[in-house]
C-alpha atoms as a PDB file:
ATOM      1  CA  UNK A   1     172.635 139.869  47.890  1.00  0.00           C
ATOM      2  CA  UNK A   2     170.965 143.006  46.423  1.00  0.00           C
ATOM      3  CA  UNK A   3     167.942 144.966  47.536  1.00  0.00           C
ATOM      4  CA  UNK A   4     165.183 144.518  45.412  1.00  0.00           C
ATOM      5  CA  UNK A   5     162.179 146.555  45.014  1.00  0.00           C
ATOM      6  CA  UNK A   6     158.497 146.025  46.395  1.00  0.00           C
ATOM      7  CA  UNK A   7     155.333 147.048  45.252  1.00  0.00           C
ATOM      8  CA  UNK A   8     152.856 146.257  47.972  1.00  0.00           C
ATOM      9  CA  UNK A   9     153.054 147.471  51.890  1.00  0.00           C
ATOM     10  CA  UNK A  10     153.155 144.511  54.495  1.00  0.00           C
ATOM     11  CA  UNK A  11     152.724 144.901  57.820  1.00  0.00           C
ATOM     12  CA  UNK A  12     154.130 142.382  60.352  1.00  0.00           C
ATOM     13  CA  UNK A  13     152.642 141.876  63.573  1.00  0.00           C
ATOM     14  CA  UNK A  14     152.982 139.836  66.535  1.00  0.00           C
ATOM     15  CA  UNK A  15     155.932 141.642  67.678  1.00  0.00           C
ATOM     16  CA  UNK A  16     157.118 141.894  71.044  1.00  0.00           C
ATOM     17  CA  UNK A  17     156.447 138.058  71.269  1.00  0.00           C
ATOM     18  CA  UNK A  18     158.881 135.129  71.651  1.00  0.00           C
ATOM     19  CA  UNK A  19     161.261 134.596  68.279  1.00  0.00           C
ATOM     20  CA  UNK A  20     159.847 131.846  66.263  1.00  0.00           C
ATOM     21  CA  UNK A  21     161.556 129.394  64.360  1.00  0.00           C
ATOM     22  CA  UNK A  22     160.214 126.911  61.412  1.00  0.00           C
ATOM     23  CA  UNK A  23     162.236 124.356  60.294  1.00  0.00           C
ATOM     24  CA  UNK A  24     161.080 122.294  56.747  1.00  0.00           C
ATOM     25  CA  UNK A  25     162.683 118.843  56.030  1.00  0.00           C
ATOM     26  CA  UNK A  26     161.797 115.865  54.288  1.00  0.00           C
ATOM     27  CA  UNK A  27     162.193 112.775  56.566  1.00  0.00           C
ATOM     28  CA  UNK A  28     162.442 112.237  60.412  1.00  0.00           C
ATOM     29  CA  UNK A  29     165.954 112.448  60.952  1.00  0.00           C
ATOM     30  CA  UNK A  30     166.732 115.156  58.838  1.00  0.00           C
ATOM     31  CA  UNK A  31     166.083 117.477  61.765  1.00  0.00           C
ATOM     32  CA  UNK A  32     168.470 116.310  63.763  1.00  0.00           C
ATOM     33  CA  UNK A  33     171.345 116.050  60.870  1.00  0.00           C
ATOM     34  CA  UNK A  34     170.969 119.252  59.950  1.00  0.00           C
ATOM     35  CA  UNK A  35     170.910 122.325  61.872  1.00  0.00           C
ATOM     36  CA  UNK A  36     170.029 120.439  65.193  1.00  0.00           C
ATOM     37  CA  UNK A  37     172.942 122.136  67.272  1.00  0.00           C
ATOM     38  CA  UNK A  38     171.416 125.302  65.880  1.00  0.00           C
ATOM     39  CA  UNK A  39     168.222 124.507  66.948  1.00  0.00           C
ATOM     40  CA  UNK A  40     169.425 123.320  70.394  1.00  0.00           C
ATOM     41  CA  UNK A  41     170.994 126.808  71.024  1.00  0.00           C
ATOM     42  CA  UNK A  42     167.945 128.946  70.293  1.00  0.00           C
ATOM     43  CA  UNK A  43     165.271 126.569  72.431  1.00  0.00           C
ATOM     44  CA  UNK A  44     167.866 127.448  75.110  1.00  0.00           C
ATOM     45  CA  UNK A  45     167.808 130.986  74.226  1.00  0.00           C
ATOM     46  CA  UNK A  46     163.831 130.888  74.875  1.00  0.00           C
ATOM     47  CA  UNK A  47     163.140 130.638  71.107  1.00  0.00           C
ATOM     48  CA  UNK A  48     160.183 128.930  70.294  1.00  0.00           C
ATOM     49  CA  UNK A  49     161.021 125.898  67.314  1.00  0.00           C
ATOM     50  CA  UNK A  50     158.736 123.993  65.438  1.00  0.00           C
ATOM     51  CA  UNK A  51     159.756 121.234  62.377  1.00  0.00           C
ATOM     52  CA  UNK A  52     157.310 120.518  59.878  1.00  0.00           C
ATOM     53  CA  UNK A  53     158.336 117.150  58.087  1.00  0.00           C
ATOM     54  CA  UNK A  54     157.216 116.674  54.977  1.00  0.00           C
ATOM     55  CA  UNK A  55     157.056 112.994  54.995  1.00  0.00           C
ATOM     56  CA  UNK A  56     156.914 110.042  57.523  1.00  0.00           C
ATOM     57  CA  UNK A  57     160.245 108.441  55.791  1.00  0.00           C
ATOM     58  CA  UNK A  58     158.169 105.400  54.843  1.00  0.00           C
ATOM     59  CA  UNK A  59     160.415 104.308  52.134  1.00  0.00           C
ATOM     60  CA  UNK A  60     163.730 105.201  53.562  1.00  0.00           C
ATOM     61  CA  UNK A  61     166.548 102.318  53.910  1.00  0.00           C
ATOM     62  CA  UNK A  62     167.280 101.035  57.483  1.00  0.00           C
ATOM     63  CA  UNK A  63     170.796 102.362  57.839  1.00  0.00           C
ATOM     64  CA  UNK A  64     171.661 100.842  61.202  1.00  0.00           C
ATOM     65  CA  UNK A  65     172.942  96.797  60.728  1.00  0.00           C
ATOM     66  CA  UNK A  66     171.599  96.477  64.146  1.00  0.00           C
ATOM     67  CA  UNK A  67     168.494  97.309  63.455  1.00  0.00           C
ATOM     68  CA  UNK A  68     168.284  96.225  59.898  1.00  0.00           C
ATOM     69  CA  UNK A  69     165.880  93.692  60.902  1.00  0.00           C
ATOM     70  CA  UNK A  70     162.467  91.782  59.163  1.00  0.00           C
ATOM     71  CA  UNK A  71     160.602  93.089  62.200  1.00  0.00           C
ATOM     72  CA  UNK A  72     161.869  96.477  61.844  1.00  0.00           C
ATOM     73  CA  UNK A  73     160.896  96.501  57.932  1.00  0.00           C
ATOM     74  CA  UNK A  74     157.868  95.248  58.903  1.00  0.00           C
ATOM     75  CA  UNK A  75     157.180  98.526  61.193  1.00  0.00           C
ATOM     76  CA  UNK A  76     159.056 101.278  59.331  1.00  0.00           C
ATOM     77  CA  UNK A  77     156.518 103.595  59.458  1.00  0.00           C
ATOM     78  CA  UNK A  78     155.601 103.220  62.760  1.00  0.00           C
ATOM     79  CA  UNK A  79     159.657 103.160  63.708  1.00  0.00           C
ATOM     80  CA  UNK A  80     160.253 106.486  62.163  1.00  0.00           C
ATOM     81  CA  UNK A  81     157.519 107.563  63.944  1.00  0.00           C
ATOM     82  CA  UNK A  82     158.448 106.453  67.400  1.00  0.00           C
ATOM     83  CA  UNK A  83     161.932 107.782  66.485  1.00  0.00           C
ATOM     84  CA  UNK A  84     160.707 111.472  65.808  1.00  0.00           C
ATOM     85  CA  UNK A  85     159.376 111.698  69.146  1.00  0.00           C
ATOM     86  CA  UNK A  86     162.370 110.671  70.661  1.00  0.00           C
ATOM     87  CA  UNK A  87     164.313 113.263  69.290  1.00  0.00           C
ATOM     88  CA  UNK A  88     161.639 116.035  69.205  1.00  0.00           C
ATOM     89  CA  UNK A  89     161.954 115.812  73.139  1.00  0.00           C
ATOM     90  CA  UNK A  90     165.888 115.792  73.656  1.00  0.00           C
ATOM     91  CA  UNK A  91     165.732 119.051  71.091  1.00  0.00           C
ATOM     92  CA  UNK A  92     163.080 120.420  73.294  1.00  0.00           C
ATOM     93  CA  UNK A  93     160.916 121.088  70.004  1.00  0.00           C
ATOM     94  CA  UNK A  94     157.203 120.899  68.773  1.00  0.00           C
ATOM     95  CA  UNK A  95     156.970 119.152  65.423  1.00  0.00           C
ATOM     96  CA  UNK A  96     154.034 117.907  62.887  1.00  0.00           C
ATOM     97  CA  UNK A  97     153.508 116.171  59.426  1.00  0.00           C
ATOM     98  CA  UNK A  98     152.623 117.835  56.666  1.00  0.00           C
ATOM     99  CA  UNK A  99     151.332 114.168  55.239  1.00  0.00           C
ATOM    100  CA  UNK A 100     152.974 113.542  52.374  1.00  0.00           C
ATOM    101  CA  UNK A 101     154.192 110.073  51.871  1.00  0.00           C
ATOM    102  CA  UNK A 102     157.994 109.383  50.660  1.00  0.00           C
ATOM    103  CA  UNK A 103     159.263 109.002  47.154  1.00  0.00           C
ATOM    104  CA  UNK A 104     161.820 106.635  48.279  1.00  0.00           C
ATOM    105  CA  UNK A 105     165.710 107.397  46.327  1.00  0.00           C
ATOM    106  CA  UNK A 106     165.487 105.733  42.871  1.00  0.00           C
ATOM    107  CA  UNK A 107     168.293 104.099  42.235  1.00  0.00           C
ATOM    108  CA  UNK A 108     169.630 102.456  38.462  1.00  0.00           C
ATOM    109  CA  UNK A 109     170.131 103.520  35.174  1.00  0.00           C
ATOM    110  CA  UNK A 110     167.837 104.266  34.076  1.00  0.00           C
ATOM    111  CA  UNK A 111     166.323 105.530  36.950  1.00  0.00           C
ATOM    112  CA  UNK A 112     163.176 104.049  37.968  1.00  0.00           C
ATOM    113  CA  UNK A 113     159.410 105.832  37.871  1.00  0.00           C
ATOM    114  CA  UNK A 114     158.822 107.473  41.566  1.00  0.00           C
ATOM    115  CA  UNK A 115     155.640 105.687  43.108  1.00  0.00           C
ATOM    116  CA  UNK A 116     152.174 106.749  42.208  1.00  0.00           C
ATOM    117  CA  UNK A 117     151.133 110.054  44.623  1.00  0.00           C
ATOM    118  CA  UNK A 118     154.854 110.257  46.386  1.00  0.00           C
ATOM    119  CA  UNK A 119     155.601 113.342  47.233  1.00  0.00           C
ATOM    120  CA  UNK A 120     158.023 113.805  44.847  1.00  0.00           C
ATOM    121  CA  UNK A 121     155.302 114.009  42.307  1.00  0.00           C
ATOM    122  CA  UNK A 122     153.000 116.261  44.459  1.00  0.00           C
ATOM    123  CA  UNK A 123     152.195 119.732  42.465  1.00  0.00           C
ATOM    124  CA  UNK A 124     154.209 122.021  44.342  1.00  0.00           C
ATOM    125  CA  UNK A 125     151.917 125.393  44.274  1.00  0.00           C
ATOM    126  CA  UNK A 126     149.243 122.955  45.911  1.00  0.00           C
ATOM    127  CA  UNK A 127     151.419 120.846  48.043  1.00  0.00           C
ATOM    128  CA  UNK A 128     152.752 124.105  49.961  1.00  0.00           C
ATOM    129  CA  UNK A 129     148.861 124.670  51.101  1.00  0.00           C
ATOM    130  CA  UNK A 130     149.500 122.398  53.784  1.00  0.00           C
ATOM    131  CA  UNK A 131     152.942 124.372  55.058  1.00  0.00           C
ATOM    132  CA  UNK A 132     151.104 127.620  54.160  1.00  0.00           C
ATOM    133  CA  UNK A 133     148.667 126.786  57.111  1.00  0.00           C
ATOM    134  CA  UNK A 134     151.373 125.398  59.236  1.00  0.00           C
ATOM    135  CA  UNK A 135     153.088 129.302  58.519  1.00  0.00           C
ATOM    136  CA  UNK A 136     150.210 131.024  58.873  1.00  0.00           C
ATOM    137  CA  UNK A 137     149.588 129.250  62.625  1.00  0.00           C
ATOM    138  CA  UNK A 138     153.095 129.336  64.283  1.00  0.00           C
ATOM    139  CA  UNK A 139     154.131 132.083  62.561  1.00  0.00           C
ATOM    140  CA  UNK A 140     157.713 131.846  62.569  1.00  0.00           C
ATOM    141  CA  UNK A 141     160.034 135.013  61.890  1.00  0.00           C
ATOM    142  CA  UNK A 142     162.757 133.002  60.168  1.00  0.00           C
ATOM    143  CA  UNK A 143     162.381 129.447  57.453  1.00  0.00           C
ATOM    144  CA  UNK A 144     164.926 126.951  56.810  1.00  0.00           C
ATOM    145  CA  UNK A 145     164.862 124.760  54.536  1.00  0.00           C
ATOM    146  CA  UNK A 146     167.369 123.006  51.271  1.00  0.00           C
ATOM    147  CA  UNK A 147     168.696 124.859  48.290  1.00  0.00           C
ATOM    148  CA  UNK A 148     167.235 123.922  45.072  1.00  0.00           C
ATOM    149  CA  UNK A 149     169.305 120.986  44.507  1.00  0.00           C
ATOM    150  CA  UNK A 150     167.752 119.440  47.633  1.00  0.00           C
ATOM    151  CA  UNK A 151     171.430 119.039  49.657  1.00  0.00           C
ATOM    152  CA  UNK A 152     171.712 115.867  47.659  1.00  0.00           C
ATOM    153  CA  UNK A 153     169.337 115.209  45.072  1.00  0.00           C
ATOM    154  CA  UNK A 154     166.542 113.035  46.358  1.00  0.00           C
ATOM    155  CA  UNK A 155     163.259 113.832  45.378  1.00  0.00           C
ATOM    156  CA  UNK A 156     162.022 115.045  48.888  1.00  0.00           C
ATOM    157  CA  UNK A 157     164.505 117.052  49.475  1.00  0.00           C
ATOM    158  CA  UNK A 158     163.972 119.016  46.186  1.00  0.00           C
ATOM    159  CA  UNK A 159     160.521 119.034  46.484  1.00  0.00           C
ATOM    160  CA  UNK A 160     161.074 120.211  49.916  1.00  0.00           C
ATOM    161  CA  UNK A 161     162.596 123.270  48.533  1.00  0.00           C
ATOM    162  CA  UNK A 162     159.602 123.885  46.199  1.00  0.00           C
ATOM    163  CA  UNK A 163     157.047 123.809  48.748  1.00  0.00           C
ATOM    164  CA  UNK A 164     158.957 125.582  51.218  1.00  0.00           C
ATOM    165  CA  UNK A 165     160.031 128.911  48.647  1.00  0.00           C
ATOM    166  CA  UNK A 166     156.053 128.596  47.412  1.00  0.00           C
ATOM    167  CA  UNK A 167     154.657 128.686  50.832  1.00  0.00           C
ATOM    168  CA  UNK A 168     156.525 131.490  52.125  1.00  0.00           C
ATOM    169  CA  UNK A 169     155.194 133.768  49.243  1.00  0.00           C
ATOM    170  CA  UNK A 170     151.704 131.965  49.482  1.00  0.00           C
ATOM    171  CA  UNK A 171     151.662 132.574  53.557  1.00  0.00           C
ATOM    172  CA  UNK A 172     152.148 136.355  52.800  1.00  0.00           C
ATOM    173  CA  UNK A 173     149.437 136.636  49.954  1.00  0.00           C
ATOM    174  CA  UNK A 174     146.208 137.409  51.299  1.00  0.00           C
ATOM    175  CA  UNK A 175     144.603 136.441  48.076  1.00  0.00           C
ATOM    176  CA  UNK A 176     146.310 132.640  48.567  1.00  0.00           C
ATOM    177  CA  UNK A 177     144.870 130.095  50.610  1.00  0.00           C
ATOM    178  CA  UNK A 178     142.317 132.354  52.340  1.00  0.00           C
ATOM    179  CA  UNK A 179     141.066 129.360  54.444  1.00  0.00           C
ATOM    180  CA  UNK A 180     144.230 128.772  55.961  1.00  0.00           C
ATOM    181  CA  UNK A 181     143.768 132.036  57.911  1.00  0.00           C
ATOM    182  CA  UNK A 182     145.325 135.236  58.161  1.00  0.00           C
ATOM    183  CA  UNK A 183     148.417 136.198  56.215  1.00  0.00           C
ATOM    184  CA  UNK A 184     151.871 135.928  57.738  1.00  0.00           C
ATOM    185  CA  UNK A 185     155.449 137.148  56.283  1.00  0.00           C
ATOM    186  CA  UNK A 186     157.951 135.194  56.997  1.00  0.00           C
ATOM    187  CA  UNK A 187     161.395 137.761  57.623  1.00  0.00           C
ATOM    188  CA  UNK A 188     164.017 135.704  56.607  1.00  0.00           C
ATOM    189  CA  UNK A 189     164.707 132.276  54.785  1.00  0.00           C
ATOM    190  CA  UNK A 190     167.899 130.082  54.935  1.00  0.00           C
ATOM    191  CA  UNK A 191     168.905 127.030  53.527  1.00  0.00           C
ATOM    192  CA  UNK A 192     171.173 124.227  55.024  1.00  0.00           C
ATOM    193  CA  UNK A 193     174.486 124.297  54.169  1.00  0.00           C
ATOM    194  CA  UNK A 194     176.508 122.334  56.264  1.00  0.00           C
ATOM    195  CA  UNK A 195     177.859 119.894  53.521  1.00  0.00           C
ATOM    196  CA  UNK A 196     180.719 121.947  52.391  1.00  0.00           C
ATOM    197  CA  UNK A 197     184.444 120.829  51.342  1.00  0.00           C
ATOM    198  CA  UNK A 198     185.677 123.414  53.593  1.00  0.00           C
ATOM    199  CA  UNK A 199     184.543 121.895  56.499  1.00  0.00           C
ATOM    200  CA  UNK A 200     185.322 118.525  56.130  1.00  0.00           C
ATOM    201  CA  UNK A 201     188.754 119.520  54.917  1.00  0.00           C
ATOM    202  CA  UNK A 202     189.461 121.287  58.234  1.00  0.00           C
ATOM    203  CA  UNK A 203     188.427 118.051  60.635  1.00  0.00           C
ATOM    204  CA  UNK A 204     190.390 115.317  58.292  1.00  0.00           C
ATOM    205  CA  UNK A 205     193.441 117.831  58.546  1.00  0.00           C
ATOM    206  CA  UNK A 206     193.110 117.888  62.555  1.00  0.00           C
ATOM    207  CA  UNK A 207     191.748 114.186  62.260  1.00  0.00           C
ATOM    208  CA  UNK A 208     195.732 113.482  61.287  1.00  0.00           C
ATOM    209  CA  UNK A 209     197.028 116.174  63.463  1.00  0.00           C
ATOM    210  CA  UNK A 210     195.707 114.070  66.514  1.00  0.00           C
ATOM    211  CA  UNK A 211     197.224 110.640  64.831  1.00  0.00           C
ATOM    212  CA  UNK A 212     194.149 109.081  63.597  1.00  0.00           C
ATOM    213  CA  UNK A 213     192.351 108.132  60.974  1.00  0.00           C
ATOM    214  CA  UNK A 214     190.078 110.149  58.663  1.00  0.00           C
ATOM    215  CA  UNK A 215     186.819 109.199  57.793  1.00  0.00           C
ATOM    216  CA  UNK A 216     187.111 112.046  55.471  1.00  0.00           C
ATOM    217  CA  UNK A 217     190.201 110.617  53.320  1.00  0.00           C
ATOM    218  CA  UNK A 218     188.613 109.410  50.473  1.00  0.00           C
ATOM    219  CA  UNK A 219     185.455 111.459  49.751  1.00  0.00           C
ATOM    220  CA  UNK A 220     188.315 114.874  49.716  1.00  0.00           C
ATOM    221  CA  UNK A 221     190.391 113.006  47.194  1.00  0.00           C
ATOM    222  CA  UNK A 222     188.247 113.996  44.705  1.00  0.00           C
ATOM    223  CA  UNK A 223     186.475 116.169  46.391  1.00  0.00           C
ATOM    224  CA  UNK A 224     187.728 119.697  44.723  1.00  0.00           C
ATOM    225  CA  UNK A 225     186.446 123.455  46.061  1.00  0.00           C
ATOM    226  CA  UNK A 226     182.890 123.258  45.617  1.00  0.00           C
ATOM    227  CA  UNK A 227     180.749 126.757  44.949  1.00  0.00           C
ATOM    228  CA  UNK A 228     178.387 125.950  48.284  1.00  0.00           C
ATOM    229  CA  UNK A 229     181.575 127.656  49.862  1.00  0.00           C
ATOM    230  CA  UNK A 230     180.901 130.219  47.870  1.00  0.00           C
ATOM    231  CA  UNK A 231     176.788 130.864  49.197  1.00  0.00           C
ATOM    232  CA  UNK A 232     177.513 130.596  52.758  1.00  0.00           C
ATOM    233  CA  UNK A 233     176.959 133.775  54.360  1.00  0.00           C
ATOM    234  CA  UNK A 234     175.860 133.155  58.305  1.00  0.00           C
ATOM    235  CA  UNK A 235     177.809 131.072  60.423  1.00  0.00           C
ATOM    236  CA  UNK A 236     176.192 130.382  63.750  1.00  0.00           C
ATOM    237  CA  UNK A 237     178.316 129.509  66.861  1.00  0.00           C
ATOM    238  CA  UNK A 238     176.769 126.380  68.539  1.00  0.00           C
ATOM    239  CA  UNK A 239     179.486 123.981  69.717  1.00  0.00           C
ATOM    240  CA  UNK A 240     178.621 123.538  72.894  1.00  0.00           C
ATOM    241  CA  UNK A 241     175.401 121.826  71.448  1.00  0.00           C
ATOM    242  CA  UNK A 242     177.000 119.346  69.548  1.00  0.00           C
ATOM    243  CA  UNK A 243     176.399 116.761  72.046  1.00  0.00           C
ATOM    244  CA  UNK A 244     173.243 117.170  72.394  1.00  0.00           C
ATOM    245  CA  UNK A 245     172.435 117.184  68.739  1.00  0.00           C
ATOM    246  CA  UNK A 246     174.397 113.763  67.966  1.00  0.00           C
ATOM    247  CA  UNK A 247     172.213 112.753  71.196  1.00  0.00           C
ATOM    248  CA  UNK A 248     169.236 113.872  68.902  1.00  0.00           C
ATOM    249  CA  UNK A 249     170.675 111.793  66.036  1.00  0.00           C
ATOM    250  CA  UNK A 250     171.215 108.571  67.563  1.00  0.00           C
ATOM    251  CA  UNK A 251     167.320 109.279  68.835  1.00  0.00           C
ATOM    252  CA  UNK A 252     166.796 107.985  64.989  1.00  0.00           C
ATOM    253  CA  UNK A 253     168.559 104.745  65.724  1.00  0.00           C
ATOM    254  CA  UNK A 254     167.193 103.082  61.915  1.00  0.00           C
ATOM    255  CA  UNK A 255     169.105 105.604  60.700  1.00  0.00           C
ATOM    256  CA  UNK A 256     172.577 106.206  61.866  1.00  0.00           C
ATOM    257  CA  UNK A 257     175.082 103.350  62.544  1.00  0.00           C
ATOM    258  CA  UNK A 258     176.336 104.342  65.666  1.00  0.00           C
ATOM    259  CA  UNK A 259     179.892 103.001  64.918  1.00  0.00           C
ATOM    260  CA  UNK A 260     179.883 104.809  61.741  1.00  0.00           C
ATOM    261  CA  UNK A 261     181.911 107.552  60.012  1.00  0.00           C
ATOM    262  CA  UNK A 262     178.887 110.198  61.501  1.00  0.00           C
ATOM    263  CA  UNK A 263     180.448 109.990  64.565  1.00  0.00           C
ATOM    264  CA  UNK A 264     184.201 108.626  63.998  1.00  0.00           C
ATOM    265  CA  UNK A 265     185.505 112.373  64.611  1.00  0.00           C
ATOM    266  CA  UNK A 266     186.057 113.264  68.411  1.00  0.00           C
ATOM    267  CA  UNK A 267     183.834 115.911  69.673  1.00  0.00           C
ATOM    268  CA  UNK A 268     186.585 117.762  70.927  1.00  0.00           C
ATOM    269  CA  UNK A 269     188.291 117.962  67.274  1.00  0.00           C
ATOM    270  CA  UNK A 270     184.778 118.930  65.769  1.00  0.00           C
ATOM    271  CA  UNK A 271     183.874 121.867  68.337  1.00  0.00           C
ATOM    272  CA  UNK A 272     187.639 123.141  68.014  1.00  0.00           C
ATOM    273  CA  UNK A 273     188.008 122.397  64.201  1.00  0.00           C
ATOM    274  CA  UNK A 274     184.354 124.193  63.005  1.00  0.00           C
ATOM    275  CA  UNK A 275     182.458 125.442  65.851  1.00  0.00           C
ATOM    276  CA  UNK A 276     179.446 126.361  63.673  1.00  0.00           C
ATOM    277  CA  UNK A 277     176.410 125.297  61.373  1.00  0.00           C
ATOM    278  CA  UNK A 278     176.192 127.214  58.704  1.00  0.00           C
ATOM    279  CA  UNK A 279     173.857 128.581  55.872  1.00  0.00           C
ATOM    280  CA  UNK A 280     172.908 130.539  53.323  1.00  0.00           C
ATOM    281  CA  UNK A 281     170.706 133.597  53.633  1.00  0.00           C
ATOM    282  CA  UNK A 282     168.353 133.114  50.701  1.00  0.00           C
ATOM    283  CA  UNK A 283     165.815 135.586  50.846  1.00  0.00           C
ATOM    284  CA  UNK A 284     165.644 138.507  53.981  1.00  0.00           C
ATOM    285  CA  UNK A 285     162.848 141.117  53.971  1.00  0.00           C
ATOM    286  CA  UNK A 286     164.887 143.139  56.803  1.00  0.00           C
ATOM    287  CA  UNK A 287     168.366 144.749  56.200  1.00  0.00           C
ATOM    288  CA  UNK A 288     171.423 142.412  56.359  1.00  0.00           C
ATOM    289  CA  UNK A 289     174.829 142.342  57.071  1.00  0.00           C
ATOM    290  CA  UNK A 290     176.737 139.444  55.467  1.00  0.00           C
ATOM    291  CA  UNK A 291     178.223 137.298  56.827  1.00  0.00           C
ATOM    292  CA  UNK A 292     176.093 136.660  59.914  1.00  0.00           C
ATOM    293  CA  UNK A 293     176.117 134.980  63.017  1.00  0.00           C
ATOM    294  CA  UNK A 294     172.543 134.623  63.910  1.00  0.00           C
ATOM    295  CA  UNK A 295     169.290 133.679  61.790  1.00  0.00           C
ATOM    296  CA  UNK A 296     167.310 136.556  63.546  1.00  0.00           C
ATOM    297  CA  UNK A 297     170.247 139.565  62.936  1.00  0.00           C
ATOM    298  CA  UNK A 298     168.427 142.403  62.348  1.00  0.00           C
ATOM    299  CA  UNK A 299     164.867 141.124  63.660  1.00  0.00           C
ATOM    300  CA  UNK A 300     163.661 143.097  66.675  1.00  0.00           C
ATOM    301  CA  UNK A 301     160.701 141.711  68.029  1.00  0.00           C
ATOM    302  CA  UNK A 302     160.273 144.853  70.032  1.00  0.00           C
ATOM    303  CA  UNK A 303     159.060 147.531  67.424  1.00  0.00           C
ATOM    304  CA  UNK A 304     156.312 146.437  64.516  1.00  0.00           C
ATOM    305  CA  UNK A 305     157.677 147.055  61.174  1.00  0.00           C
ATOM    306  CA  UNK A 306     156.102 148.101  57.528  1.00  0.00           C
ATOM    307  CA  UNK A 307     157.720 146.188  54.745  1.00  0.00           C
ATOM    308  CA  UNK A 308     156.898 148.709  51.588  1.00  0.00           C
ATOM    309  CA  UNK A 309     159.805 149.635  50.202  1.00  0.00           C
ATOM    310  CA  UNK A 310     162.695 146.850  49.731  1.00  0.00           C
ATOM    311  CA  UNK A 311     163.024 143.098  50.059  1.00  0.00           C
ATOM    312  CA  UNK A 312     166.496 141.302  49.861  1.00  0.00           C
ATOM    313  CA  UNK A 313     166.728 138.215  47.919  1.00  0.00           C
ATOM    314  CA  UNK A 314     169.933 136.161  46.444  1.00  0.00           C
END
């Protein structure tokens, strides 16, 4: 990460307030599979955490064979729905749609058209208008969202990247968006990147250690080092929330098969095995230390600062 130079002056206000956290994903659900012990650990810090989902997961799959039912097709929408508020109370989090409406995963070969006015096909530079107003309101000090590729590469996710990286500039721009109210910088961005070789390697080696069986077996066979080991650079420690985010999880019960391989590795092996989330710092406009334990190191909420000098960006 290298600092890079700035041409304007920004001032950032609204310090000595409560840290704020924004969290951008896709679906319902992907809150609480990504970054939800995370999230758990700064609501109980006091910080205040708000997801914006992109999407109401209208064409996802149901995942769960128990619930994988005509009734439950019938009411998908209305099911993710339900589910999101289930799990936006055990997190202890406010949350709102940005209204898009899902691409759905194309799947073939060739791969099929996405559906007229998904939001996989939105214009990104106007589809971020609706986060830039969600910025510009909650003002959160620190973003996460996906890398470029998404996490996996389904059209919302990437898109979700595109919005998010547009909207953080737009928010800032006080030329941008004008009627979404008063400009806001967002500090620091981060994407997810808790889908790392590393990591799984670790729990299938104490997975045997313990005498049972790996869910992980297969997928590091040929699995070989992967460069997202090579982006991480903040590790936070949140173990002691895993429960509570796999409670958060289940909250999305079309989504997760409860016998799965999600949750076929003890807790005790995953809190002892890798006791963090972790993430890449993609773009900081205060002055880092990498790696990092926290996604507000070197934020102090006490003292207003002038950005006009330096930004940090990957």
């Amino acid at each position: 990460m290298a600092p890079m130079s700035s041409t304007s002056s920004i001032r950032v206000d609204g310090f000595g307030e409560p840290l704020r956290l924004l969290h951008v994903h896709a679906h319902p659900d992907d809150e609480s599979s990504k970054g939800a012990a995370t999230t758990a650990k700064y609501v109980a810090q006091g910080v205040q955490v708000l997801v914006a989902t992109c999407t109401g997961g209208e064409r996802g799959s149901i995942l769960n064979p128990k619930m994988d039912t005509p009734e439950n097709w019938a009411r998908i929408s209305t099911l993710r729905t339900e589910e999101m508020a289930r799990a936006k109370t055990i997190l202890g989090i406010e949350q709102t749609w940005l209204g898009y409406v899902d691409s759905g995963l194309p799947e073939g070969d060739p791969l099929p058209p996405l559906p007229e006015g998904c939001f996989g096909l939105q214009d990104p530079e106007v589809a971020a208008g609706a986060l830039v107003k969600v910025i510009r309101e909650f003002r959160p000090h620190v973003l996460t969202t996906y890398d470029e590729s998404g996490g996996y590469p389904h059209p919302d996710h990437i898109m979700c990247h595109k919005i998010s990286m547009a909207a953080v500039d737009a928010a800032a721009d006080p030329d941008a968006w004008p009627e979404h109210g008063a400009p806001w910088q967002v500090l620091k961005v981060y994407y997810h990147m808790g889908f790392h070789r590393a990591r799984f390697a670790k729990l299938d080696e104490l997975m045997h250690a313990h005498g049972l069986e790996s869910p992980y077996a297969e997928w590091l066979k040929n699995w070989e080092r992967d460069e997202v080991e090579d982006r991480l650079t903040t590790f936070v420690p949140c173990a002691e929330y895993f429960p509570l985010r796999d409670h958060a999880l289940r909250a999305h019960a079309s989504q997760i098969d409860p016998d799965g391989p999600w949750f076929a590795v003890p807790l005790a092996i995953q809190q002892a095995g890798w006791p963090t989330e972790d993430y890449q710092l993609a773009k900081s406009m205060v002055p880092v230390t990498l790696p990092e334990d926290d996604l507000f190191a070197g934020i102090d909420t006490r003292n207003p600062i002038t950005l006009d000098t330096w930004s940090y960006s990957i």
